[in-house]
N, C-alpha and C. Protein backbone atom coordinates (compact mmCIF):
# COMPACT_ATOMS: atom_id res chain seq x y z
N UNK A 1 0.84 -1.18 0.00
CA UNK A 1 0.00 0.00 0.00
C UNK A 1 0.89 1.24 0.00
N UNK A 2 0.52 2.26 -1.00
CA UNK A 2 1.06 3.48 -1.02
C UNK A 2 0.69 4.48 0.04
N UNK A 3 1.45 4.84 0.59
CA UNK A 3 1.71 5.64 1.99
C UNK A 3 1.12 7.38 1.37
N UNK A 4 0.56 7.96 2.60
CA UNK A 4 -0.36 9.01 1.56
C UNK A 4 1.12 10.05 1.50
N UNK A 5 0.73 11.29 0.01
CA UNK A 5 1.09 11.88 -0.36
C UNK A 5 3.19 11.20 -1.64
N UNK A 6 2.48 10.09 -1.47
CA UNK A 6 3.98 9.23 -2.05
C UNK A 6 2.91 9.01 -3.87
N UNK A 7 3.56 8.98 -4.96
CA UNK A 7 3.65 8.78 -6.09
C UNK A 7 3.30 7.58 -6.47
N UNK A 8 1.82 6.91 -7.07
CA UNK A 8 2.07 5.30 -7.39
C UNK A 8 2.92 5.76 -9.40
N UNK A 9 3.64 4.73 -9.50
CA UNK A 9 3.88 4.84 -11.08
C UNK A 9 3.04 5.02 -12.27
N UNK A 10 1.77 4.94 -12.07
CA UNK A 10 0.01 5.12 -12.45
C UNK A 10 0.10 6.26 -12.68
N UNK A 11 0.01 6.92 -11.80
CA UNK A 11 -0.08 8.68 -11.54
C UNK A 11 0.62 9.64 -12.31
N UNK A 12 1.64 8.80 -12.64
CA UNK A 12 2.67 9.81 -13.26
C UNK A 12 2.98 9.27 -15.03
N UNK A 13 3.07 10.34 -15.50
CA UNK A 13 3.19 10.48 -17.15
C UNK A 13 4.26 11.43 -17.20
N UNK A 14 4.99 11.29 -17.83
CA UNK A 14 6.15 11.96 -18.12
C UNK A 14 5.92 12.48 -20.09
N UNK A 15 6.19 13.50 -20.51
CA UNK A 15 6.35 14.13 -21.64
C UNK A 15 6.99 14.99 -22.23
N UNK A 16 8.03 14.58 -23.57
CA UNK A 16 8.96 15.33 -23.37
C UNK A 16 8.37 16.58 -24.59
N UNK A 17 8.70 17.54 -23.86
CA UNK A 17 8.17 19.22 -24.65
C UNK A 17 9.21 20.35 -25.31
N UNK A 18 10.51 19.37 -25.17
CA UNK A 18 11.61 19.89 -26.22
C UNK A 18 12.51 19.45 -26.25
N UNK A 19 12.90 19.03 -27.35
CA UNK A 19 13.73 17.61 -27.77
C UNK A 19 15.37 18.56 -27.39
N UNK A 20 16.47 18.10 -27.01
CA UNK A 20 17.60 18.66 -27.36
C UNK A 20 17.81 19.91 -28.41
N UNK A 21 17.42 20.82 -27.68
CA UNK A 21 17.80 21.73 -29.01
C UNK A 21 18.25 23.20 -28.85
N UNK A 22 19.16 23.66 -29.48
CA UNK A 22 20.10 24.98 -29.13
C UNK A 22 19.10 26.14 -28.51
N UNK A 23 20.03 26.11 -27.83
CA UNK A 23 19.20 28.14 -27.21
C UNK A 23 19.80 29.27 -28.29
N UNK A 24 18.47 30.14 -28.06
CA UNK A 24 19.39 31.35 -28.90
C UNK A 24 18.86 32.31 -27.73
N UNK A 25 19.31 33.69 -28.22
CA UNK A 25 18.64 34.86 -27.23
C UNK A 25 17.39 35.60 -27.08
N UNK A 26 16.43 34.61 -28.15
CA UNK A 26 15.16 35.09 -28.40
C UNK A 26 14.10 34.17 -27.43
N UNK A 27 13.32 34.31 -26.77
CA UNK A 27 12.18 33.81 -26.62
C UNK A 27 11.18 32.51 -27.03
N UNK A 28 11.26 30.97 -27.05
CA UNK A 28 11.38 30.59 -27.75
C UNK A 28 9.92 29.39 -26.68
N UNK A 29 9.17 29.66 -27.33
CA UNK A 29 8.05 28.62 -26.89
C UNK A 29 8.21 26.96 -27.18
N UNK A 30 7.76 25.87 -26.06
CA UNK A 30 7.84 24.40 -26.23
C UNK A 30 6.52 24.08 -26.44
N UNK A 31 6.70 22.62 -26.79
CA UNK A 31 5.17 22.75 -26.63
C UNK A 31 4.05 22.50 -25.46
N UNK A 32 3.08 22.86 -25.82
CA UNK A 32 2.24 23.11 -24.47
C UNK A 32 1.78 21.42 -23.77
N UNK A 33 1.70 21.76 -22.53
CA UNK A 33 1.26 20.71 -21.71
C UNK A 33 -0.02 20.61 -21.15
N UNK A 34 -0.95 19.51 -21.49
CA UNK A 34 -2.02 19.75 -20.83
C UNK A 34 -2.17 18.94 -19.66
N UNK A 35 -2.74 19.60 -18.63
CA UNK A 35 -2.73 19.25 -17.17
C UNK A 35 -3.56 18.78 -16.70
N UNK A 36 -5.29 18.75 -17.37
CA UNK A 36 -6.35 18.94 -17.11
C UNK A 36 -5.96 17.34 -16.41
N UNK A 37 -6.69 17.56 -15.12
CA UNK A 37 -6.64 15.77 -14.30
C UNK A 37 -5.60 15.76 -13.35
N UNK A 38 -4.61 16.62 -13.53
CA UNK A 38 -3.07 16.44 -12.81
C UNK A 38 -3.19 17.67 -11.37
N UNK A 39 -2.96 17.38 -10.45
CA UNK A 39 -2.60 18.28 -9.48
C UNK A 39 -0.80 18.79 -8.88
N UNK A 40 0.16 17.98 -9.69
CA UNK A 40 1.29 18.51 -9.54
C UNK A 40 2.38 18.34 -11.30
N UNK A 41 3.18 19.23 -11.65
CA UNK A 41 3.93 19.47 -12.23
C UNK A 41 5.10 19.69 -12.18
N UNK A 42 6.05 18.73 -12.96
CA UNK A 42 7.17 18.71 -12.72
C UNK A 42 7.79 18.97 -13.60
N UNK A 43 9.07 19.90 -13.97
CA UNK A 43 10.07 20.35 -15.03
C UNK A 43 11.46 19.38 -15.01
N UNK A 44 12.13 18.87 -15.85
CA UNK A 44 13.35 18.50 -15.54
C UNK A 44 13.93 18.96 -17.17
N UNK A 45 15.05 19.99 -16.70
CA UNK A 45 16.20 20.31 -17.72
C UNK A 45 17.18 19.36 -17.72
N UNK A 46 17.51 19.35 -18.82
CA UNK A 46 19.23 18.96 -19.20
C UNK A 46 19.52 20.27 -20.10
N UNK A 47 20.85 20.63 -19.49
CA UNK A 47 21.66 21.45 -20.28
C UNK A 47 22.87 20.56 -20.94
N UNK A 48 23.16 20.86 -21.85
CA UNK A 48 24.46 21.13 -22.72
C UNK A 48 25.05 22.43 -22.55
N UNK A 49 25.74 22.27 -21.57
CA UNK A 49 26.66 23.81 -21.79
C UNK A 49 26.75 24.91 -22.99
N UNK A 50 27.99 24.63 -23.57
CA UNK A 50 28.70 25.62 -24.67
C UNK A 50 28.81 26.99 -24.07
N UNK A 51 28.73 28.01 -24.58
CA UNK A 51 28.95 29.49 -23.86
C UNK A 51 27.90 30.22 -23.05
N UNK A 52 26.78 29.76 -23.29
CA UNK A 52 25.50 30.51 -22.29
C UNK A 52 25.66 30.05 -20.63
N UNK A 53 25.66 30.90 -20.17
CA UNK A 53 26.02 30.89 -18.70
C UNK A 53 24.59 30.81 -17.82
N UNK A 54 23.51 30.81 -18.57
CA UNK A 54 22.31 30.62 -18.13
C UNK A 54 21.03 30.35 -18.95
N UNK A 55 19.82 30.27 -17.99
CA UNK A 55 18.71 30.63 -19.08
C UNK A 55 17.79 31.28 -18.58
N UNK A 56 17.21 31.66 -19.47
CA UNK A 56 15.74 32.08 -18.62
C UNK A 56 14.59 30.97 -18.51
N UNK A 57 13.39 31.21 -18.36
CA UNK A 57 12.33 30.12 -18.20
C UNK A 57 11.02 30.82 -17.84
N UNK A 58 10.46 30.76 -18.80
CA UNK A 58 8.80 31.94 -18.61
C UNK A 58 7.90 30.45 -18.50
N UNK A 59 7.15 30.62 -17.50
CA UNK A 59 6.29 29.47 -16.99
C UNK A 59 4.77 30.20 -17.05
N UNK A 60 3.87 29.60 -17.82
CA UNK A 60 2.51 30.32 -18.05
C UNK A 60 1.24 29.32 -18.02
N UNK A 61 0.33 29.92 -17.39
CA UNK A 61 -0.69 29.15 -17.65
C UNK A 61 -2.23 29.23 -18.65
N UNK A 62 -2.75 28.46 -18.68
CA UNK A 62 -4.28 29.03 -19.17
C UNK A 62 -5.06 28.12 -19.22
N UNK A 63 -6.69 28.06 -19.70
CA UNK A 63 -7.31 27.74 -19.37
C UNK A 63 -8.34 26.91 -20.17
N UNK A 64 -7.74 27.34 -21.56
CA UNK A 64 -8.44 26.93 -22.70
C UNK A 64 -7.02 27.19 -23.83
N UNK A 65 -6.27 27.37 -23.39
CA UNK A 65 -4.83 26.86 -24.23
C UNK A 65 -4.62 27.97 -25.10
N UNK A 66 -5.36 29.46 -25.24
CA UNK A 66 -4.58 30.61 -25.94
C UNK A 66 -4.37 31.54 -25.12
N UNK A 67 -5.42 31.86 -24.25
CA UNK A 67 -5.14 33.61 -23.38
C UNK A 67 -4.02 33.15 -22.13
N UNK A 68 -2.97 33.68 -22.17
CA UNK A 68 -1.84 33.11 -21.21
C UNK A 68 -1.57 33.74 -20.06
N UNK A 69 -1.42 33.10 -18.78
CA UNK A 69 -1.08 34.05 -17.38
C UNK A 69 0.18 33.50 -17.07
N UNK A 70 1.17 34.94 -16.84
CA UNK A 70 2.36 34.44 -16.34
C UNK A 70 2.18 34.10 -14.89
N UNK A 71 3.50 33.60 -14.87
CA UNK A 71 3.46 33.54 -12.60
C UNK A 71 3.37 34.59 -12.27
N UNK A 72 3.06 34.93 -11.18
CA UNK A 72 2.89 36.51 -10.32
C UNK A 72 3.91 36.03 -9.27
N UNK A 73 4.60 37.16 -8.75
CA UNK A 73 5.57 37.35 -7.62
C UNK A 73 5.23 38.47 -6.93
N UNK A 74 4.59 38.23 -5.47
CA UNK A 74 4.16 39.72 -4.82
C UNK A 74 4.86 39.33 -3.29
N UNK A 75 5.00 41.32 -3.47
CA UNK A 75 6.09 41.37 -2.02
C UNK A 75 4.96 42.15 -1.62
N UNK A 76 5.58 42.30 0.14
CA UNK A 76 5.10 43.41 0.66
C UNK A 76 5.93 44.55 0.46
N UNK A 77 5.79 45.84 0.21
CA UNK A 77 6.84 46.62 0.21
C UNK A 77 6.12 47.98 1.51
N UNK A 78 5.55 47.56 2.37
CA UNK A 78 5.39 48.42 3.78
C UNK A 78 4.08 49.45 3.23
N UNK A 79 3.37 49.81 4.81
CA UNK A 79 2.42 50.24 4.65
C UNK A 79 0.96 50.46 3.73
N UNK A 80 0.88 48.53 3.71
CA UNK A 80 0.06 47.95 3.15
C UNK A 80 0.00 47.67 1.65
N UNK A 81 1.34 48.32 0.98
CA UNK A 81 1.24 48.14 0.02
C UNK A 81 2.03 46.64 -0.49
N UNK A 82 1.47 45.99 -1.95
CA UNK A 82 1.66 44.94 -2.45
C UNK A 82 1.94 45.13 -3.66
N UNK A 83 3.56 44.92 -4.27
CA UNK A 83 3.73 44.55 -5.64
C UNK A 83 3.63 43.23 -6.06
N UNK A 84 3.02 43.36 -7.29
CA UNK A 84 3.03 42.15 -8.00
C UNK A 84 3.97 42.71 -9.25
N UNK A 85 4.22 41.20 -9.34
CA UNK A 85 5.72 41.18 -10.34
C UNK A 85 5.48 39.95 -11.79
N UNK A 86 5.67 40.49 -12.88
CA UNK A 86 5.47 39.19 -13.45
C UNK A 86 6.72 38.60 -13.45
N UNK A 87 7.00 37.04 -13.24
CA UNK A 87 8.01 36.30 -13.09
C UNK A 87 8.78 35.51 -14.01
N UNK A 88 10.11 35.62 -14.28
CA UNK A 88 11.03 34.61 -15.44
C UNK A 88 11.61 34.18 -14.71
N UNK A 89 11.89 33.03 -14.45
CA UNK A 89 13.17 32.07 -13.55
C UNK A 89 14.50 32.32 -14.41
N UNK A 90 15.05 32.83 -14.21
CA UNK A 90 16.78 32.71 -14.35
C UNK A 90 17.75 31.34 -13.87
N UNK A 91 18.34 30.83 -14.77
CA UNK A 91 18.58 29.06 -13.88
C UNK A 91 20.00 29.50 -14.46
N UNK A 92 20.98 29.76 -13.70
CA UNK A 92 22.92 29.62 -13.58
C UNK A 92 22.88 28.16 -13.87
N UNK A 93 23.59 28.32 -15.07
CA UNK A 93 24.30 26.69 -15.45
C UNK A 93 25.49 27.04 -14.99
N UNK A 94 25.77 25.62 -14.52
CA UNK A 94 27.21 25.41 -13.90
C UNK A 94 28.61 25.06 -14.77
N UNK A 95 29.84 24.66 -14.32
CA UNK A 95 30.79 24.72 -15.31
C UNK A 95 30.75 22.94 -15.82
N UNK A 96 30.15 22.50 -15.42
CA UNK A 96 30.14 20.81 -16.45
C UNK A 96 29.59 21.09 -17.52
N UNK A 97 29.78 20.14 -18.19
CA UNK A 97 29.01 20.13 -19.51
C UNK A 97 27.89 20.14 -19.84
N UNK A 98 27.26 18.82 -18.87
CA UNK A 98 25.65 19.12 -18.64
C UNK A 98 25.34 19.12 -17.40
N UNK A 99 24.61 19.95 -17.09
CA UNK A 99 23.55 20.17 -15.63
C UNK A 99 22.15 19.51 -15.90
N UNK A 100 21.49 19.53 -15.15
CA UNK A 100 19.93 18.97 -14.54
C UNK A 100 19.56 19.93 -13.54
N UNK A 101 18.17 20.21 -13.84
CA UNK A 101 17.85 21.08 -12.73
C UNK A 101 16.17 20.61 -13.03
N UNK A 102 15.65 20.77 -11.35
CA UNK A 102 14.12 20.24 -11.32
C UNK A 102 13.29 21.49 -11.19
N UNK A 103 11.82 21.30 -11.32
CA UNK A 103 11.07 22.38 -10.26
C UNK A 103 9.86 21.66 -10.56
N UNK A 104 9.23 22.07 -9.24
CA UNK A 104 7.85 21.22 -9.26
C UNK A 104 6.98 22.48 -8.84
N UNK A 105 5.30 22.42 -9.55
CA UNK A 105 4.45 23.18 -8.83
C UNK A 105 3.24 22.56 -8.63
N UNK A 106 2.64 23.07 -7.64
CA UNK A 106 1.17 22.41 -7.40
C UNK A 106 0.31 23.19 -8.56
N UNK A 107 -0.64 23.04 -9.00
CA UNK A 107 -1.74 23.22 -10.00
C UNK A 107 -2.78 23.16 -9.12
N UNK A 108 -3.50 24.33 -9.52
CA UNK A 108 -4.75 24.60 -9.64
C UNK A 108 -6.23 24.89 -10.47
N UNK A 109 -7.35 24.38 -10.12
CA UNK A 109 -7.94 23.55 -11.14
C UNK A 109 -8.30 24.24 -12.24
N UNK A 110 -8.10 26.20 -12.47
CA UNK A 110 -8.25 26.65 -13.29
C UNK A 110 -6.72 26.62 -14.20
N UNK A 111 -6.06 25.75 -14.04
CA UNK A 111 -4.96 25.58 -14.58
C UNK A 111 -4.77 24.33 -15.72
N UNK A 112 -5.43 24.31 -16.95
CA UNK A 112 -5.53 23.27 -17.18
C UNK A 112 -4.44 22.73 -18.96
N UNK A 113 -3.75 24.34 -18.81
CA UNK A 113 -2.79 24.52 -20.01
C UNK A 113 -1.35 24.67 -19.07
N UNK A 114 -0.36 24.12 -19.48
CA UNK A 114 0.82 25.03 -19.08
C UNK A 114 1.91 25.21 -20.53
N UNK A 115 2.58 26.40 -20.50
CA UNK A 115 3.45 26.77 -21.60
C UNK A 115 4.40 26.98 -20.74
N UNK A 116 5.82 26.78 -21.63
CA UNK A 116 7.15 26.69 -20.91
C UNK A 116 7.62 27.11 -22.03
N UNK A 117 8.24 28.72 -22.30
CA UNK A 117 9.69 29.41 -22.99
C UNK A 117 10.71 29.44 -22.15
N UNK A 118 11.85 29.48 -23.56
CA UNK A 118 13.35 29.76 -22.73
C UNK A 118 13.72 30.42 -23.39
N UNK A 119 15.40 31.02 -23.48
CA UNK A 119 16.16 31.59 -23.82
C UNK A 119 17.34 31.56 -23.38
N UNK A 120 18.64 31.73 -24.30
CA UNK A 120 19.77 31.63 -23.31
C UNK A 120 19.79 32.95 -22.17
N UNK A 121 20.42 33.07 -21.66
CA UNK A 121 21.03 34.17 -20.74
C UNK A 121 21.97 35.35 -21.57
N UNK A 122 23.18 34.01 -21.81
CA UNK A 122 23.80 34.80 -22.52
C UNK A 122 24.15 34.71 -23.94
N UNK A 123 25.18 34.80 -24.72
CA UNK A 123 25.47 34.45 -26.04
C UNK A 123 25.56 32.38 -25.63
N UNK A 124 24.56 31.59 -26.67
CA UNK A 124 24.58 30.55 -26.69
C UNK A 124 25.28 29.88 -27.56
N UNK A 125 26.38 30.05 -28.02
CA UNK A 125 27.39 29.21 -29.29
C UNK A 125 27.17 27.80 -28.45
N UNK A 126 26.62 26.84 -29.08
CA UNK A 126 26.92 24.91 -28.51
C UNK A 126 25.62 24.91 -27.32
N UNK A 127 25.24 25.66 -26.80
CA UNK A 127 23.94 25.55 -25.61
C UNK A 127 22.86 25.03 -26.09
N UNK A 128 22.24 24.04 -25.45
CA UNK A 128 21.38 23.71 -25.52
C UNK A 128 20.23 22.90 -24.41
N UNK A 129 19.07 22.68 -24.55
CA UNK A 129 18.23 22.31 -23.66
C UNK A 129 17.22 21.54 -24.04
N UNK A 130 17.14 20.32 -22.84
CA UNK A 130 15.70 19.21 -23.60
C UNK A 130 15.07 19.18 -22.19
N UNK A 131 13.65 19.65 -22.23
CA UNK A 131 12.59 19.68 -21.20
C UNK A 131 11.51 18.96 -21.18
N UNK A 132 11.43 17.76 -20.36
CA UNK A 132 10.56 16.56 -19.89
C UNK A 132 9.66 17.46 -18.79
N UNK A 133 8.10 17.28 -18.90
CA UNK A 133 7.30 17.15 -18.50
C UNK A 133 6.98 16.26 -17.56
N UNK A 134 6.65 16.33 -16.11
CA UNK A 134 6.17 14.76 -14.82
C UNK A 134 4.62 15.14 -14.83
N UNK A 135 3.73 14.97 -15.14
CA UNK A 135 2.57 15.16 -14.75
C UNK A 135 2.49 14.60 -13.86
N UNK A 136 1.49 14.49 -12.46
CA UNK A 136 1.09 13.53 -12.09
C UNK A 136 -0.44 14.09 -11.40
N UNK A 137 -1.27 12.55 -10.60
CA UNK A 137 -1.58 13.43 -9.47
C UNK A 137 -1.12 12.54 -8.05
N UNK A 138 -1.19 13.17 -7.08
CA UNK A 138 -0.89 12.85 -5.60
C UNK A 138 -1.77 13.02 -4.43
């Protein structure tokens, strides 16, 4: 018996949403993931080095798969006031050749699209990136 909040192999679907393929410095959409059924999401990169020292990563959702919401990031910044921020993850690749890096989010049920762009950071001569999809639920 699966112990609560643990993963049966059932649950989980894995999909890959961009095959190995070079970064440049533009903006560059994968393809979309649909979630509808899933309550957690999981990202896993592989980098290929070459000269980009990073990437970016625009994480979006929607609801019917065209009108798109980025992540929101809100601070307090004092005396009741609240910024909201729209959010790009910045991910530092390291000096190996290839890195791995995870991120997981919970989903919510008006969440039933997700889109994932990248870009290098910096100049990408040899960089590149392949991004697997974990659906699951838990």
């Amino acid at each position: 018996m699966i112990g609560a909040g643990h993963i049966q192999n059932d649950n989980m679907v894995s999909q890959l949403i961009r095959s190995s393929t070079a970064l440049t410095l533009t903006l560059t959409s994968c393809a979309h993931v649909n979630v509808q059924g899933c309550n957690n999401l999981g990202l896993c990169f592989k980098f290929t080095k070459g000269n980009a020292s990073g990437l970016v990563c625009r994480i979006e959702t929607s609801y019917v798969n065209t009108n798109w919401n980025r992540e929101l990031e809100c601070e307090q910044t004092g005396a009741g006031t609240t910024l909201y921020r729209a959010n790009d993850r910045v991910i530092k690749i390291g000096t190996t050749a290839i890195n791995r890096w995870k991120w997981n989010k919970s989903l919510k049920n008006d969440e039933r699209w997700v889109k994932i762009s990248v870009k290098a950071l910096t100049a990408a001569t040899n960089s590149a990136v392949e991004i697997i999809a974990l659906k699951s639920v838990i």
